[in-house]
N, C-alpha and C. Protein backbone atom coordinates (compact mmCIF):
# COMPACT_ATOMS: atom_id res chain seq x y z
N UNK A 1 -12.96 14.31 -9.51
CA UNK A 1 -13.08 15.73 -9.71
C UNK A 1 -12.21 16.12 -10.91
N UNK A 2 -12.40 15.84 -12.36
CA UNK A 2 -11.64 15.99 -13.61
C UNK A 2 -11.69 17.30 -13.39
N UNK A 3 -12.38 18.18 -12.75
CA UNK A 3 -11.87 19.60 -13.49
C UNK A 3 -11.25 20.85 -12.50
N UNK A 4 -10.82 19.87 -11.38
CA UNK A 4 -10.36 20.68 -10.13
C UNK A 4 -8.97 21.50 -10.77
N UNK A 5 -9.10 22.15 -10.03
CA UNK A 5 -7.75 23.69 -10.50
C UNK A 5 -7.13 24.17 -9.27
N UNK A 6 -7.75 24.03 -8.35
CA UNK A 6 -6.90 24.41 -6.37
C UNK A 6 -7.04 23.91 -5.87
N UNK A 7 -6.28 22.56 -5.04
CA UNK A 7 -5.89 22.00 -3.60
C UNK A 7 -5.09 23.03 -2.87
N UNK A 8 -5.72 23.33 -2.22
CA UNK A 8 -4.68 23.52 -0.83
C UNK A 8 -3.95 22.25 0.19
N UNK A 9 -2.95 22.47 0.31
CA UNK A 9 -2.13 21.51 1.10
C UNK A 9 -1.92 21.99 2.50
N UNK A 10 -2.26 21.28 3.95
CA UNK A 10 -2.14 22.01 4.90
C UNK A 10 -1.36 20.77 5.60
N UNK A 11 -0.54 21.72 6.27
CA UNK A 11 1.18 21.10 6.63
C UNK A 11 1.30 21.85 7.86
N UNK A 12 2.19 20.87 8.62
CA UNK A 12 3.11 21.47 10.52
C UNK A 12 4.11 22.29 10.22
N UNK A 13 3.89 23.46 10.77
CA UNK A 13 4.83 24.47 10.25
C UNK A 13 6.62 24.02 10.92
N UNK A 14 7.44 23.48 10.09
CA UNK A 14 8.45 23.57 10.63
C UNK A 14 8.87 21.67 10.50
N UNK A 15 8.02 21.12 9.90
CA UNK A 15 8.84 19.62 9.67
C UNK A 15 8.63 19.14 8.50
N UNK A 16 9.95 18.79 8.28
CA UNK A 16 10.95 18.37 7.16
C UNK A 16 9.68 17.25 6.32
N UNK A 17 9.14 16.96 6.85
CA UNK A 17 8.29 15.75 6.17
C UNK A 17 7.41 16.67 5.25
N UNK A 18 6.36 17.32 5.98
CA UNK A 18 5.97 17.96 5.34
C UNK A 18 6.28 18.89 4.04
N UNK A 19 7.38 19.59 4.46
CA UNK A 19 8.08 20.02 3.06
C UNK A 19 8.46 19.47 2.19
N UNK A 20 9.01 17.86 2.15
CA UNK A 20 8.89 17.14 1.45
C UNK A 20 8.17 16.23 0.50
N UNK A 21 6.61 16.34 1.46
CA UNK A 21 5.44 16.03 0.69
C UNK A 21 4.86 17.00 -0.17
N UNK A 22 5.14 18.57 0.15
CA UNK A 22 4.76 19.92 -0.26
C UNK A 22 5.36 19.43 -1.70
N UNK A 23 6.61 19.44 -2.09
CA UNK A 23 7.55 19.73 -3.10
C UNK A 23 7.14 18.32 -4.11
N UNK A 24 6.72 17.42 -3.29
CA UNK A 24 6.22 16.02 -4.55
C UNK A 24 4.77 16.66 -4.91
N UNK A 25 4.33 16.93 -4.14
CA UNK A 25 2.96 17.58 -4.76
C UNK A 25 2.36 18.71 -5.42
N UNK A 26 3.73 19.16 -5.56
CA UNK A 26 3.49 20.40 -6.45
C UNK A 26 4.22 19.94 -7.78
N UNK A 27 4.84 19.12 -7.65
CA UNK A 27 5.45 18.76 -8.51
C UNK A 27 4.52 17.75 -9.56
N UNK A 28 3.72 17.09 -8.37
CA UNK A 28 2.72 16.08 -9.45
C UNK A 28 1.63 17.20 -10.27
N UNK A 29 1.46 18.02 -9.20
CA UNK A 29 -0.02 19.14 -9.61
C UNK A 29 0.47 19.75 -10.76
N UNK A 30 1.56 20.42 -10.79
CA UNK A 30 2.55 21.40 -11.81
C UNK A 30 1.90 20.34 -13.45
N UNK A 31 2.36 19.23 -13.63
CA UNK A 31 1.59 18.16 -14.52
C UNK A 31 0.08 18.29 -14.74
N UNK A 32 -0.33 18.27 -14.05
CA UNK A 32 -1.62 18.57 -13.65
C UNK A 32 -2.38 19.49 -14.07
N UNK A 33 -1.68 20.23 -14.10
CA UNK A 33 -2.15 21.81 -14.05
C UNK A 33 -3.01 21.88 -13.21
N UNK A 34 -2.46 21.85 -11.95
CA UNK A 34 -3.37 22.03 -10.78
C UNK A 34 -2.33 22.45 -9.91
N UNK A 35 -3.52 24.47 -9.20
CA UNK A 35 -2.13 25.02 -8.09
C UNK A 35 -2.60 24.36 -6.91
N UNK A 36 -1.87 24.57 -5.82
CA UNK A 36 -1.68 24.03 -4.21
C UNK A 36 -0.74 25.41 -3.69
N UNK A 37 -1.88 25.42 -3.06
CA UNK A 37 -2.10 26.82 -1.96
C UNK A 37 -1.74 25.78 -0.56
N UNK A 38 -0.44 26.20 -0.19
CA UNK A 38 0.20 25.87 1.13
C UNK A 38 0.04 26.36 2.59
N UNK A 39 -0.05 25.98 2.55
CA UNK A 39 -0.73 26.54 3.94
C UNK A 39 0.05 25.78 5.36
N UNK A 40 0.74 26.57 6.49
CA UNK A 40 1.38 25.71 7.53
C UNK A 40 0.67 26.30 8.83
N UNK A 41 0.72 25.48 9.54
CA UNK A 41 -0.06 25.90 10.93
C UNK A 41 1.03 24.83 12.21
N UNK A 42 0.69 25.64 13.24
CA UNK A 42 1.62 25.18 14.24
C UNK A 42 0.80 25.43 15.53
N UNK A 43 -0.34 26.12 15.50
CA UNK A 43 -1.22 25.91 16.90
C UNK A 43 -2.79 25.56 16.14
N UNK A 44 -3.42 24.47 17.35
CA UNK A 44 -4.91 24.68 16.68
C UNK A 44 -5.71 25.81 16.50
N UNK A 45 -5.11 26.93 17.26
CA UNK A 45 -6.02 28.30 17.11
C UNK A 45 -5.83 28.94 15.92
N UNK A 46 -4.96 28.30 14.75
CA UNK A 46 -5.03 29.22 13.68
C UNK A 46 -5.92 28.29 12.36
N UNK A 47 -6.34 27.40 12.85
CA UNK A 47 -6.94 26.55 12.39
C UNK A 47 -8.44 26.95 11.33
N UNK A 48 -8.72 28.17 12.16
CA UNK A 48 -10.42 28.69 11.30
C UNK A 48 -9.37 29.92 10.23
N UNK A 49 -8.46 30.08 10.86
CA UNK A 49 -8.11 31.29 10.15
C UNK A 49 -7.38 30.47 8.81
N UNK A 50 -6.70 29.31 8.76
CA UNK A 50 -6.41 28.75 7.75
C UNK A 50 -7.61 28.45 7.14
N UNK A 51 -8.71 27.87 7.41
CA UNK A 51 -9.71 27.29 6.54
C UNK A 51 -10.65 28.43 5.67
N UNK A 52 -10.17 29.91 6.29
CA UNK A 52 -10.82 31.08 5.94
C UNK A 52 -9.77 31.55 4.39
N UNK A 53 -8.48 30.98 4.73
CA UNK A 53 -7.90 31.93 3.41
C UNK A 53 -7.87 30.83 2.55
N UNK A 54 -8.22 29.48 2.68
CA UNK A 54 -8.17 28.56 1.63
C UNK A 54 -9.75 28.98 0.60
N UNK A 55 -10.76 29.60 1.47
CA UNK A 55 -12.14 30.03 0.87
C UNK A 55 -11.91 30.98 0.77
N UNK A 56 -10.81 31.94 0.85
CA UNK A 56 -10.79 32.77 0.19
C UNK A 56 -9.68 32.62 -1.09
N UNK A 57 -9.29 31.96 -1.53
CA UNK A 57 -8.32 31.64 -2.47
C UNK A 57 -9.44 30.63 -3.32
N UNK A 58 -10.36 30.37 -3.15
CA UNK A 58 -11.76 28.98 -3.51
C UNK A 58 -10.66 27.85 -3.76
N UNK A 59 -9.98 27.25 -2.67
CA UNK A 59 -9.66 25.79 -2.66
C UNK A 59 -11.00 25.01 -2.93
N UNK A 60 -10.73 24.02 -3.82
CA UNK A 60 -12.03 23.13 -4.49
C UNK A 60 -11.09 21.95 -3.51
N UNK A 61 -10.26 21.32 -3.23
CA UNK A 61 -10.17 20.24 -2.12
C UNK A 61 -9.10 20.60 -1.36
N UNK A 62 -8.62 20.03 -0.48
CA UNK A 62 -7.80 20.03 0.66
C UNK A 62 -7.06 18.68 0.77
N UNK A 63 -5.88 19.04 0.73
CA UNK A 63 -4.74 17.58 1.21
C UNK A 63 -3.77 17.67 2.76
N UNK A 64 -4.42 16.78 3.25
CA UNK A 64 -4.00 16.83 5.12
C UNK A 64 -2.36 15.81 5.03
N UNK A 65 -1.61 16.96 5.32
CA UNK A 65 -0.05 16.03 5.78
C UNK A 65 -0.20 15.56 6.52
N UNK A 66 0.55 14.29 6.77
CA UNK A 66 0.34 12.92 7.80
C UNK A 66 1.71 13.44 8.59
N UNK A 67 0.95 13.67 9.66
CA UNK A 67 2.33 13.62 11.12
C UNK A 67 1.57 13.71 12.15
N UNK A 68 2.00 13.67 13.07
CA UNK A 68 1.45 13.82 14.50
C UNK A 68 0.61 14.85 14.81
N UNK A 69 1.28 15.83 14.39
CA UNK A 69 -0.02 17.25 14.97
C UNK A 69 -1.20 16.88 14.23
N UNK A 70 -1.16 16.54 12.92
CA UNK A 70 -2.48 16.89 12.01
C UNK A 70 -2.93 15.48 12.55
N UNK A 71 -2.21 14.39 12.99
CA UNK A 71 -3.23 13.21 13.29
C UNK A 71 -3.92 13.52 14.71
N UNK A 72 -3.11 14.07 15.61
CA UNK A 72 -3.79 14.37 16.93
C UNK A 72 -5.12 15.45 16.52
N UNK A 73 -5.16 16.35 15.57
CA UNK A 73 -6.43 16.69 15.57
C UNK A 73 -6.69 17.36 14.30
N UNK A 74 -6.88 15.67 14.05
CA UNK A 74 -7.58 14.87 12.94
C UNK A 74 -9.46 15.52 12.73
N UNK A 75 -9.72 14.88 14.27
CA UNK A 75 -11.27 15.29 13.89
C UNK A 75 -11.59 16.96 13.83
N UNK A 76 -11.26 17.34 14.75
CA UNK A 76 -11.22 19.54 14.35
C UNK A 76 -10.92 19.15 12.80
N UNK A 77 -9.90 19.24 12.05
CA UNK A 77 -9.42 19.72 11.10
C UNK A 77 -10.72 18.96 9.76
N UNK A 78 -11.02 17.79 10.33
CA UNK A 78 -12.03 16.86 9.32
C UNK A 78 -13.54 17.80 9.56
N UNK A 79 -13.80 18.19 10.65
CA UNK A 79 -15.27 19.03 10.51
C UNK A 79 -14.76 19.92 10.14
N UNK A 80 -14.05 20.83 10.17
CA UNK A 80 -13.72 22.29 9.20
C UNK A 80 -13.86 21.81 8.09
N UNK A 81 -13.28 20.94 7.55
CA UNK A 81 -13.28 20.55 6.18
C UNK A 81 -14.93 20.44 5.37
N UNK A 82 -15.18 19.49 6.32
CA UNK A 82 -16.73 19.40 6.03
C UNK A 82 -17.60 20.09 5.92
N UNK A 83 -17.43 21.43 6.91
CA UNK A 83 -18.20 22.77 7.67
C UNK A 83 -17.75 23.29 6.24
N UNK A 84 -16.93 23.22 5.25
CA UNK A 84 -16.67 24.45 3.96
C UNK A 84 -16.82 23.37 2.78
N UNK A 85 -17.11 22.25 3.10
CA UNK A 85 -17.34 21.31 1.97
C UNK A 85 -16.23 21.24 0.80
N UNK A 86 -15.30 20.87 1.87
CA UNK A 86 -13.71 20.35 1.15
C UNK A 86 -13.69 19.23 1.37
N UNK A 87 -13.78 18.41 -0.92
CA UNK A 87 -13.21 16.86 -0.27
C UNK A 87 -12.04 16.73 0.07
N UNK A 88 -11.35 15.78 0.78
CA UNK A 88 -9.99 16.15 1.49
C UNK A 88 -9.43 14.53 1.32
N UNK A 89 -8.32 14.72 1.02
CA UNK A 89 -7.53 13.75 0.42
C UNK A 89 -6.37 13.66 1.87
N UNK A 90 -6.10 12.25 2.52
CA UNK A 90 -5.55 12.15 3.65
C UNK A 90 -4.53 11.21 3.55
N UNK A 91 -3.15 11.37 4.60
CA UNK A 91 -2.43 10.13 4.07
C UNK A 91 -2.43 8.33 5.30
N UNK A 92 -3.54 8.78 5.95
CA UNK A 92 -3.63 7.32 6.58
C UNK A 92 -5.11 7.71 6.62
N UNK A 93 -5.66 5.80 6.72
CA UNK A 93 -6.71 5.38 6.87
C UNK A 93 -7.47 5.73 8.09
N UNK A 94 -6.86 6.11 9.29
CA UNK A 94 -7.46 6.28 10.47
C UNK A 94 -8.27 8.06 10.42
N UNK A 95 -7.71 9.05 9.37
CA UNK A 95 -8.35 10.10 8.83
C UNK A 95 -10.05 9.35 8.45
N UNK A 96 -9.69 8.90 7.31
CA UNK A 96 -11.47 8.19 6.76
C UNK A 96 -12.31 7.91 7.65
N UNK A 97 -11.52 7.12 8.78
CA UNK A 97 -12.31 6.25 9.86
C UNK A 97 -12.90 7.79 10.66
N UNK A 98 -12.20 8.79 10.73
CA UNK A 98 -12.87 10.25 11.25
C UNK A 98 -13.41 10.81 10.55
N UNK A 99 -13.50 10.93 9.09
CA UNK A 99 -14.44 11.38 8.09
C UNK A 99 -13.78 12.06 6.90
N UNK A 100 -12.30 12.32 6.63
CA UNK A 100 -12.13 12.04 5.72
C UNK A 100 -12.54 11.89 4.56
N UNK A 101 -12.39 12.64 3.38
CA UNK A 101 -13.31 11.54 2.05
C UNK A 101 -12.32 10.13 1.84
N UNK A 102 -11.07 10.50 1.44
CA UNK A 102 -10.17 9.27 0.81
C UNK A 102 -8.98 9.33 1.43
N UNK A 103 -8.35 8.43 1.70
CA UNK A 103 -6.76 8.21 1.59
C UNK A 103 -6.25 7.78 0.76
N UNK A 104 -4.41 7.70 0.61
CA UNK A 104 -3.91 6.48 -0.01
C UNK A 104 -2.69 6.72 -0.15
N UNK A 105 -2.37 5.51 0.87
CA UNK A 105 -1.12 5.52 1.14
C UNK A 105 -0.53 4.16 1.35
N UNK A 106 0.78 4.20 1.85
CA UNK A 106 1.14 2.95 2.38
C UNK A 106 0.58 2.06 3.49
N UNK A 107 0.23 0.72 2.78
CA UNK A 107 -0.46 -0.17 3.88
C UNK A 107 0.41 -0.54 5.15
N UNK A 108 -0.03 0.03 6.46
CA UNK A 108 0.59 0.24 7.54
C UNK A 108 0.53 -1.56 7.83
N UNK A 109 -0.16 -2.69 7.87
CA UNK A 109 -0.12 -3.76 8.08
C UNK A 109 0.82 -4.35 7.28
N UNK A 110 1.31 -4.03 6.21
CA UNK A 110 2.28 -4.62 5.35
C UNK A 110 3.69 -4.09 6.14
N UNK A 111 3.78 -2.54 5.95
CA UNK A 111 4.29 -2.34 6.64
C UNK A 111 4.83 -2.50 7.71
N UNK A 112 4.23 -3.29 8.61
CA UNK A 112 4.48 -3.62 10.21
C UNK A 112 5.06 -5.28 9.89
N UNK A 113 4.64 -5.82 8.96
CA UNK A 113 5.09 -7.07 8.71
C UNK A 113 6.87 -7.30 8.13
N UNK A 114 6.76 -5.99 7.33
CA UNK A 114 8.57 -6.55 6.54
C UNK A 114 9.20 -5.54 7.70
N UNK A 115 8.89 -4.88 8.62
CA UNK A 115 9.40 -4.82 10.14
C UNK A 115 9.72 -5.46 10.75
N UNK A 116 8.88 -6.88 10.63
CA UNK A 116 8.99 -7.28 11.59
C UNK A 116 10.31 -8.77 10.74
N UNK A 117 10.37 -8.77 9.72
CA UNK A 117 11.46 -9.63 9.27
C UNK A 117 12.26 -8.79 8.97
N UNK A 118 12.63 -7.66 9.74
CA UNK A 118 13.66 -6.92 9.49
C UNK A 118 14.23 -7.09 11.41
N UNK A 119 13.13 -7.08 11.96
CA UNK A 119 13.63 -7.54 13.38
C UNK A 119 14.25 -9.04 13.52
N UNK A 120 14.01 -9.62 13.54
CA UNK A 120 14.27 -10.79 12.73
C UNK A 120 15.73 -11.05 12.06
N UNK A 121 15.78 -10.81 11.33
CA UNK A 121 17.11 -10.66 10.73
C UNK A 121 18.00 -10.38 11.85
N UNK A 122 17.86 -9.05 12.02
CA UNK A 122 18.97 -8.33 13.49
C UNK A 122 18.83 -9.60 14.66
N UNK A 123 18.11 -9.90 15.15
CA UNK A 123 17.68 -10.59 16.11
C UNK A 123 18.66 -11.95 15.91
N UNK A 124 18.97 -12.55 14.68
CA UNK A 124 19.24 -13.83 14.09
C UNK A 124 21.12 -13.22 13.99
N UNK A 125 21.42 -11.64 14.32
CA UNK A 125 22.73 -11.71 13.96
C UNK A 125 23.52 -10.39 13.35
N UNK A 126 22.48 -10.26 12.06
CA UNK A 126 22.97 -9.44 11.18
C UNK A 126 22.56 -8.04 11.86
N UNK A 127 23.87 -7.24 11.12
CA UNK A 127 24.09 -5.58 11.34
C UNK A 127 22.89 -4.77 10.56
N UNK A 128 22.45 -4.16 11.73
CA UNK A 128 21.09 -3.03 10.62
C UNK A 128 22.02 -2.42 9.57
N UNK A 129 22.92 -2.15 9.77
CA UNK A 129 23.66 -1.07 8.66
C UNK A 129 23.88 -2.10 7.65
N UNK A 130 23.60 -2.75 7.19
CA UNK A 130 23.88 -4.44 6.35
C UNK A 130 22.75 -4.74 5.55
N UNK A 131 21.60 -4.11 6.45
CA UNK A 131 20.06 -4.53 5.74
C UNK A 131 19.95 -3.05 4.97
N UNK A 132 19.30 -3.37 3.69
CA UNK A 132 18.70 -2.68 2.57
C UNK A 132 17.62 -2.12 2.78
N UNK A 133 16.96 -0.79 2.79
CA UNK A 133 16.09 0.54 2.87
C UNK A 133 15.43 -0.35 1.76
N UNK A 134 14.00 -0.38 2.36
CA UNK A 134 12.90 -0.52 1.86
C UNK A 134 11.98 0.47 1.42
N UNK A 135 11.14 0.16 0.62
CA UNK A 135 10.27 1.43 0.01
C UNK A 135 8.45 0.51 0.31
N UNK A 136 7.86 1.50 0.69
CA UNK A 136 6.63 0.48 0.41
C UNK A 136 6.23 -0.16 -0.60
N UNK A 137 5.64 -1.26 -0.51
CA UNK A 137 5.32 -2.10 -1.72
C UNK A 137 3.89 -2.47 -2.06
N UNK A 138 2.60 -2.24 -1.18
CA UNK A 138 1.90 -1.71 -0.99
C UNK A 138 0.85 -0.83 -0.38
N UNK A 139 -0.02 -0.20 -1.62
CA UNK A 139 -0.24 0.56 -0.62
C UNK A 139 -2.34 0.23 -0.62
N UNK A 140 -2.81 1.19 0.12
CA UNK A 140 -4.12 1.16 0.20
C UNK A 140 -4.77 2.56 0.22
N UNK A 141 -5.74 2.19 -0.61
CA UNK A 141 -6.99 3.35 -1.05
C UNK A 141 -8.12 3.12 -0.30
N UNK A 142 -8.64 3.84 0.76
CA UNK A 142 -9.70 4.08 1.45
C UNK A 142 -10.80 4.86 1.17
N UNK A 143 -11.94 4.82 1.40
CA UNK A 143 -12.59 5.87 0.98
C UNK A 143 -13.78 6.22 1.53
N UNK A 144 -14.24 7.30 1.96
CA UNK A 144 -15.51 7.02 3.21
C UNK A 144 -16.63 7.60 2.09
N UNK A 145 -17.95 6.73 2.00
CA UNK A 145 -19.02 7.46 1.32
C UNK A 145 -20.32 8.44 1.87
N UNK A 146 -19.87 8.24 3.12
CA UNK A 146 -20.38 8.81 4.02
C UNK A 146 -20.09 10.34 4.16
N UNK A 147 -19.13 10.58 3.92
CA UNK A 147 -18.39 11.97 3.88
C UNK A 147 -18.90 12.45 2.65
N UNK A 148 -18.67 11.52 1.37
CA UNK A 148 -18.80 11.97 -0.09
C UNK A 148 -20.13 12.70 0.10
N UNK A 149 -21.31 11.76 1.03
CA UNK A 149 -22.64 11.97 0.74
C UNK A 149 -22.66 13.39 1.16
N UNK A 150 -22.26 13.56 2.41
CA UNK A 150 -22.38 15.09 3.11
C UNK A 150 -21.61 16.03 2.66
N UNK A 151 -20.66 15.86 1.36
CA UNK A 151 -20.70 17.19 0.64
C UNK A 151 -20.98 17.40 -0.45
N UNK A 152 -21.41 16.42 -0.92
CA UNK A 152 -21.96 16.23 -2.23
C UNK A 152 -20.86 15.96 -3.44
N UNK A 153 -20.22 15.03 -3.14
CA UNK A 153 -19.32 14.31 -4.11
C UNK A 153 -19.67 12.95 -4.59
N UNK A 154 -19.46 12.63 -6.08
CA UNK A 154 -20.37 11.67 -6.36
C UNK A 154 -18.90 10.74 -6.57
N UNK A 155 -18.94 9.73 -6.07
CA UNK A 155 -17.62 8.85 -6.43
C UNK A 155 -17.67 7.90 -7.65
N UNK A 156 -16.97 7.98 -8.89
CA UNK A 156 -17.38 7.16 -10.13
C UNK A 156 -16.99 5.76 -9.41
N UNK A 157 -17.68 4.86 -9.96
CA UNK A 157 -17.69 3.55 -9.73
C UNK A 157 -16.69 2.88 -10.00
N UNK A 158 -16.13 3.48 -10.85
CA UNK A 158 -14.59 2.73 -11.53
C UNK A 158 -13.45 3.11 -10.39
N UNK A 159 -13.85 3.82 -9.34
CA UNK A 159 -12.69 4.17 -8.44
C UNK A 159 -12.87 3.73 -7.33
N UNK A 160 -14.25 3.33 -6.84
CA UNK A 160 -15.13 2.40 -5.38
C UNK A 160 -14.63 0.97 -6.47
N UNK A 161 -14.21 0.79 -7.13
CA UNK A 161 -13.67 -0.69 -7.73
C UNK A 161 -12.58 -0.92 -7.22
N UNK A 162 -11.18 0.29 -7.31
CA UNK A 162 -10.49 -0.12 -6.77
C UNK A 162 -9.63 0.65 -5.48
N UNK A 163 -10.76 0.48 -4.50
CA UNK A 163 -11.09 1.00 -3.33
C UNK A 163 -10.23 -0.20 -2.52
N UNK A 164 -9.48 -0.18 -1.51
CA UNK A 164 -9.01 -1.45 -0.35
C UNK A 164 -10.54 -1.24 0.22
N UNK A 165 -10.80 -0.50 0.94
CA UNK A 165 -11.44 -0.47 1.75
C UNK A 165 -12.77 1.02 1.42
N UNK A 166 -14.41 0.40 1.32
CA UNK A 166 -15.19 1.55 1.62
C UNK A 166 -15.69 1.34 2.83
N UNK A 167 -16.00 3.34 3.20
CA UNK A 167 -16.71 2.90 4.70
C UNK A 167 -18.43 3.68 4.14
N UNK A 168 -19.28 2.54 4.16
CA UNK A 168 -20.36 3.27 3.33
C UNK A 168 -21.77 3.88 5.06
């Protein structure tokens, strides 16, 4: 989408994560020249009323914060999306697998692996306060074409190239 100009970002009203993803992403968009219309919600009942002022502001896509509330309801928030034909940019793969257009984020299997030689370590002796904060090292791009098809987003080929994973 080279010529997008509004994401809305929709975030759990009241955790720190989220505000933290808010402030990198305005910060990448600000570059961009692209605004992000924030948006926080804290019950599912305000859920149509958020998807009403993002169409009324004409959000051209939607970016879903990764935490618990928005993963527990994942699928509500993925048919609204769809129901106003927002591609929606997600930060885990299990979004796509609900319909989602894309993710991309840190690969949770990699992830679970230098966990687990971090258990390991402790296990063998050493003090957690001793072991070194890791950052992910990779990550994965998902992408459902199935979603693309039903809102009419055409995905350039140079980006299904370097896709981890399509769900066609």
């Amino acid at each position: 989408m080279p010529k997008l100009s509004r994401v809305a970002l929709l975030s759990s009203e009241g955790m720190q994560g989220d505000r933290d993803e808010l402030t990198a992403t305005q910060a990448a968009a600000q570059s961009l020249k692209v605004r992000i219309q924030s948006l926080e919600v804290k019950d599912p009942s305000q859920f149509q009323s958020v998807f009403s002022a993002m169409t009324k502001e004409r959000a051209e896509a939607l970016i879903i914060a990764n935490n618990s509330f928005t993963f527990f309801h994942r699928k509500q928030l993925i048919a609204l999306a769809a129901k106003n034909r927002l591609p929606t940019m997600c930060g885990r793969a299990a979004f796509v697998n609900a319909g989602c257009l894309m993710s991309y984020a840190a690969d949770r299997l990699d992830s679970s692996r230098r966990a687990a030689v971090f258990v390991d370590k402790i296990l063998k002796g050493r003090k957690p306060a001793d072991l070194p904060v890791e950052q992910p090292m990779k990550f994965e791009l998902v992408i459902n074409l199935q979603t693309a098809k039903q809102i009419g987003v055409t995905m350039p080929q140079s980006v299904l190239y370097r896709a981890d994973r399509v769900i066609r």
